[in-house]
N, C-alpha and C. Protein backbone atom coordinates (compact mmCIF):
# COMPACT_ATOMS: atom_id res chain seq x y z
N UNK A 1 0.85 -1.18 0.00
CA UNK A 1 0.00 0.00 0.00
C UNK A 1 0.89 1.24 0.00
N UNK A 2 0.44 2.00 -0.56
CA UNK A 2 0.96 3.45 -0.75
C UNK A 2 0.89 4.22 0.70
N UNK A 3 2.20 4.61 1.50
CA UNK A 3 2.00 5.41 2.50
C UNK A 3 1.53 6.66 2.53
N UNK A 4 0.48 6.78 3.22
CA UNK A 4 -0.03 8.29 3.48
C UNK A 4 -1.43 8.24 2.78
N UNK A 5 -2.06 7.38 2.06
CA UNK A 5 -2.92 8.16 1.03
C UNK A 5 -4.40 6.99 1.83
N UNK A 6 -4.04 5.78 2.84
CA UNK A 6 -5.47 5.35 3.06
C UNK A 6 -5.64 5.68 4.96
N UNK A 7 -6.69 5.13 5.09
CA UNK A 7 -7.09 5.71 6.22
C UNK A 7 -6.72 4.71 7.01
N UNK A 8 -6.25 5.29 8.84
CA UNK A 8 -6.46 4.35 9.46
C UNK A 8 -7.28 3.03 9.64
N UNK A 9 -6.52 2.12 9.80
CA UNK A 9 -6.88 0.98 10.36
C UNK A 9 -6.70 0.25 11.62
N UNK A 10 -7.60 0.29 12.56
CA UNK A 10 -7.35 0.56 14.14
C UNK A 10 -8.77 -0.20 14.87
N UNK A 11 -8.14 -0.27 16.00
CA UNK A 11 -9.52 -1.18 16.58
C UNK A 11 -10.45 -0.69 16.79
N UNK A 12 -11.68 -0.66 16.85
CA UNK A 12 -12.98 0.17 16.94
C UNK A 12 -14.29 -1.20 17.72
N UNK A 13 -14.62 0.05 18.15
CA UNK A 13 -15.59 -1.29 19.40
C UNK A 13 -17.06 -0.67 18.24
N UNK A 14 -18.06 -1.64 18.14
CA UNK A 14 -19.28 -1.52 17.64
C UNK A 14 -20.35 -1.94 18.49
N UNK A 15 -21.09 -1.22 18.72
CA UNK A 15 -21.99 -1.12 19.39
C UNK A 15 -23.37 -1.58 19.09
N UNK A 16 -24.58 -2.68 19.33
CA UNK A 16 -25.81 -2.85 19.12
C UNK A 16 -26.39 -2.15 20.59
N UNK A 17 -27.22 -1.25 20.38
CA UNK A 17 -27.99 -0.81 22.23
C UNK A 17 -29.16 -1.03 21.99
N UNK A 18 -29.67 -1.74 21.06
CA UNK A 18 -31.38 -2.86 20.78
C UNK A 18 -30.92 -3.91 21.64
N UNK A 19 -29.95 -4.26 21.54
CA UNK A 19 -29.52 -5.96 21.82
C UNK A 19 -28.45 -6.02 23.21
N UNK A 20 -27.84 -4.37 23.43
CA UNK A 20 -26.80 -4.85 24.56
C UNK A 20 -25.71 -5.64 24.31
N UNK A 21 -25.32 -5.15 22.79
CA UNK A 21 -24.27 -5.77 22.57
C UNK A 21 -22.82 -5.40 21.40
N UNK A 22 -21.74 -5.71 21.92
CA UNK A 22 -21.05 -5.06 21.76
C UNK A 22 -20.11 -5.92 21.30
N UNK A 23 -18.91 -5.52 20.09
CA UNK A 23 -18.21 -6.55 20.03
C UNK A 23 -16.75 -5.55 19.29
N UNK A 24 -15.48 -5.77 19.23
CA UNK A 24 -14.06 -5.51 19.08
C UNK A 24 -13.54 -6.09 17.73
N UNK A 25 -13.57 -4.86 17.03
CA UNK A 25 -13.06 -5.24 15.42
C UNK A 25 -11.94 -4.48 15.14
N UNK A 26 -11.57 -4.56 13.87
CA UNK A 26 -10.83 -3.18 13.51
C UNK A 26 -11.59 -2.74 11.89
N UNK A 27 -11.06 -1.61 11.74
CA UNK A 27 -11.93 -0.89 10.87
C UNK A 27 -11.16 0.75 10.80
N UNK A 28 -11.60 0.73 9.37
CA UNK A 28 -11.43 2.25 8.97
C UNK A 28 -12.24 3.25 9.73
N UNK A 29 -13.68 2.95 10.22
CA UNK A 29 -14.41 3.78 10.37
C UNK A 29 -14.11 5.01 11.47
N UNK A 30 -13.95 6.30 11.85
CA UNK A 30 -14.15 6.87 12.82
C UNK A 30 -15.40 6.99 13.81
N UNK A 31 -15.03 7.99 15.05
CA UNK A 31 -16.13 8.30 15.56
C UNK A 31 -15.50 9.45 16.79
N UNK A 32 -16.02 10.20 17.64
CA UNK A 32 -15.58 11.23 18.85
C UNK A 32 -16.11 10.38 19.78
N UNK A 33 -16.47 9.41 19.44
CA UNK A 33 -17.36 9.01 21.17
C UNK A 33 -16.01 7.55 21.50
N UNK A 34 -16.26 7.52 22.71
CA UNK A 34 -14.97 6.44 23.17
C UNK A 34 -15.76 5.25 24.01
N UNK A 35 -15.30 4.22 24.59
CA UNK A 35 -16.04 3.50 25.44
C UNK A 35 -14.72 2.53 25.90
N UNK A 36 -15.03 2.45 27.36
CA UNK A 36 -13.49 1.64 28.00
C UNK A 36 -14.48 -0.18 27.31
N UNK A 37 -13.10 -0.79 27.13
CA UNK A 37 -13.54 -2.31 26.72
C UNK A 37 -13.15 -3.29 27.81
N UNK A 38 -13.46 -4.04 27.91
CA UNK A 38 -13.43 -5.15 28.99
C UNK A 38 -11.43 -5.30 29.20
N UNK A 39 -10.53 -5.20 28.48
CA UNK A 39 -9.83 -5.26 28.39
C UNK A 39 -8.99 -4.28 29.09
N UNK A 40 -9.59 -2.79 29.84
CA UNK A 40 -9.45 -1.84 30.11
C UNK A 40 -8.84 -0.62 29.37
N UNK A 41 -8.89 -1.10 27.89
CA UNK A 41 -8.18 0.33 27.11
C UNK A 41 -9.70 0.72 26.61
N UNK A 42 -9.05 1.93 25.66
CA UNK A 42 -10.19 3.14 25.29
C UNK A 42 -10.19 2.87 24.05
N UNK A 43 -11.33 2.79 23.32
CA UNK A 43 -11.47 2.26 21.60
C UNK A 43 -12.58 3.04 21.70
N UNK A 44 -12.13 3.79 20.05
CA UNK A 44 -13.20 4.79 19.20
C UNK A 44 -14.84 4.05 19.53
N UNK A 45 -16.07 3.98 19.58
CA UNK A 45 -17.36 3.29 19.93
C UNK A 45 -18.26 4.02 18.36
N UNK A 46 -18.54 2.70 17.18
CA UNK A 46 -19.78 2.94 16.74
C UNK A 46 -20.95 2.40 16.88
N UNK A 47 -22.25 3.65 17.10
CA UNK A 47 -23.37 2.65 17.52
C UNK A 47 -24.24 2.12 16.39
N UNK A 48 -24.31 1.29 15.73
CA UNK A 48 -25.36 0.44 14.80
C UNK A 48 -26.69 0.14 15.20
N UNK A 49 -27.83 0.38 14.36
CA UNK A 49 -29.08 -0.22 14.73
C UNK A 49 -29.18 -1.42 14.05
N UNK A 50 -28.78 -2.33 13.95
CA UNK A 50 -28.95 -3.70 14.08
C UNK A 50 -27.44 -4.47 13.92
N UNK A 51 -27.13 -5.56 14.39
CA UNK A 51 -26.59 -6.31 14.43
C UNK A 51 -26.83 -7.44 14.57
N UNK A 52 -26.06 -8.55 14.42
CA UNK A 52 -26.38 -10.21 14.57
C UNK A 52 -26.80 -10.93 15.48
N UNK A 53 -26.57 -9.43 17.10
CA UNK A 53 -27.64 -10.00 17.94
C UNK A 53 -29.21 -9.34 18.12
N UNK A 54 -29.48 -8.92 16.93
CA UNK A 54 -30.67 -7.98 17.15
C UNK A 54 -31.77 -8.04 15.22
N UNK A 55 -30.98 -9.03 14.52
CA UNK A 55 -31.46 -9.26 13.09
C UNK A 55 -32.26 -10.32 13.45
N UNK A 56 -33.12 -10.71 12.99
CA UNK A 56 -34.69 -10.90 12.51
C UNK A 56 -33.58 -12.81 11.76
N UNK A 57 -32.85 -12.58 10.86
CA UNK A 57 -32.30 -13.99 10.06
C UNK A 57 -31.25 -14.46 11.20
N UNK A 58 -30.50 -13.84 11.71
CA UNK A 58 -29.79 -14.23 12.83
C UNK A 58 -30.12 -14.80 14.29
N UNK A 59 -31.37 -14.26 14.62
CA UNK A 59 -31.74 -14.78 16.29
C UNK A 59 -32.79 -15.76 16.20
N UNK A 60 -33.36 -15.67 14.55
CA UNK A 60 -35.03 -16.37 14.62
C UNK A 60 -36.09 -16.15 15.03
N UNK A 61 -36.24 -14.58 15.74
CA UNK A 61 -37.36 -14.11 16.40
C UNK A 61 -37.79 -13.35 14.98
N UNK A 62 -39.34 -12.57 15.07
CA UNK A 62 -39.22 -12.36 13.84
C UNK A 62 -40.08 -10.69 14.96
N UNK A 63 -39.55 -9.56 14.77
CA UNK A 63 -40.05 -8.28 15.59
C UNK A 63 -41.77 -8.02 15.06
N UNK A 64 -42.12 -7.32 15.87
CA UNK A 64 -43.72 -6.61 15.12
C UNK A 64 -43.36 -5.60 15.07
N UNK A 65 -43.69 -5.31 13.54
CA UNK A 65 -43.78 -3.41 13.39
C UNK A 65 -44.91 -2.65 13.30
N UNK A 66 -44.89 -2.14 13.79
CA UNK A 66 -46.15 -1.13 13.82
C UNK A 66 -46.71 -0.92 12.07
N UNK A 67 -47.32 -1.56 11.38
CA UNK A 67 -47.61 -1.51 10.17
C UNK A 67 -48.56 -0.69 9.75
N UNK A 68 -49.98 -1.17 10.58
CA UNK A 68 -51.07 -1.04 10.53
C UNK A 68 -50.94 0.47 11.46
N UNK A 69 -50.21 1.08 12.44
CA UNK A 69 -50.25 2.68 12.86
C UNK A 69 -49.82 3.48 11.75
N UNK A 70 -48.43 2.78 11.01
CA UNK A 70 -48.19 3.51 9.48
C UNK A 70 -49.29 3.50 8.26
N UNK A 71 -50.34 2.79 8.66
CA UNK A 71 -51.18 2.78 7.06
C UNK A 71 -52.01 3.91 7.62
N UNK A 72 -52.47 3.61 9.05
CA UNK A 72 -53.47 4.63 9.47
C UNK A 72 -52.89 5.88 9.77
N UNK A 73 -51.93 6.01 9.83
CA UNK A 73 -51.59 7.84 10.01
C UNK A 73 -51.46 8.18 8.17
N UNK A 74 -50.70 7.50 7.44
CA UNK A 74 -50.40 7.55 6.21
C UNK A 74 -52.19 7.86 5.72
N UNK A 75 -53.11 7.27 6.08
CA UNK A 75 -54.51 7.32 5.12
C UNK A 75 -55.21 8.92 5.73
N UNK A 76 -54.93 8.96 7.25
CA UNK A 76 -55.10 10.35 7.81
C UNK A 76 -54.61 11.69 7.05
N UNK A 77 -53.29 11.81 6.56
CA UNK A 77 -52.36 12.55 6.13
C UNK A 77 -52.85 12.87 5.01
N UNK A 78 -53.39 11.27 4.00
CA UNK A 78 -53.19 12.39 2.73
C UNK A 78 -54.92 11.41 2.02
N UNK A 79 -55.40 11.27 3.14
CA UNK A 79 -56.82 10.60 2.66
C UNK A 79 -56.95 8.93 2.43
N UNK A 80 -57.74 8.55 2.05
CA UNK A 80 -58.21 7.42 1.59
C UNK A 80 -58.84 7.34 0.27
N UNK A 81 -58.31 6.15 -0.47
CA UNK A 81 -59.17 6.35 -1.63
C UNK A 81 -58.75 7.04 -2.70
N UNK A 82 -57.63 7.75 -2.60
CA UNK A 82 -56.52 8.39 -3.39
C UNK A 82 -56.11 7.86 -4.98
N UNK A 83 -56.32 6.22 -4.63
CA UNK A 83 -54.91 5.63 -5.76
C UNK A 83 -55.81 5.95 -6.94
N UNK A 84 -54.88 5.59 -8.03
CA UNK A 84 -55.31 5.79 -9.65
C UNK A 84 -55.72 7.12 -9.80
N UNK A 85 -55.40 8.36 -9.62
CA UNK A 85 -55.29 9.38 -10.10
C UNK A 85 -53.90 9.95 -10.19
């Protein structure tokens, strides 16, 4: 690799806070926020909304989403009865 021209590559802790879970990689990515690791040093912290302990194909649980509050605010907003025009 060409010195100077790619980005750090350094350990970075990733964060799931759906799932409480946390795990020690390395990675280009930055961040300003820090978090001590079990290990007692300080690693950059990114937080992710989902991970492998919190995916739907990974745990086998399957979540409920509020579907039916999105159709009904969505039909509130801009009516009912709308389509084909």
């Amino acid at each position: 690799m060409k010195p100077g021209i790619h980005p750090a590559y350094r350990p970075v802790v990733f964060r799931d806070r759906s799932a409480d879970f946390a795990f020690l990689t390395r990675s280009t990515a930055t961040s300003d926020k820090t978090v001590e690791w079990q290990d007692g040093n300080t690693y950059p912290v990114i937080d992710v909304e989902i991970s492998s302990a919190s995916h739907p194909f990974y745990t086998g649980n399957q979540r409920v989403m509020d579907t039916a509050g999105r159709v009904e605010r969505f039909e509130r907003r801009y009516g009912r009865g709308r389509r084909g025009r």
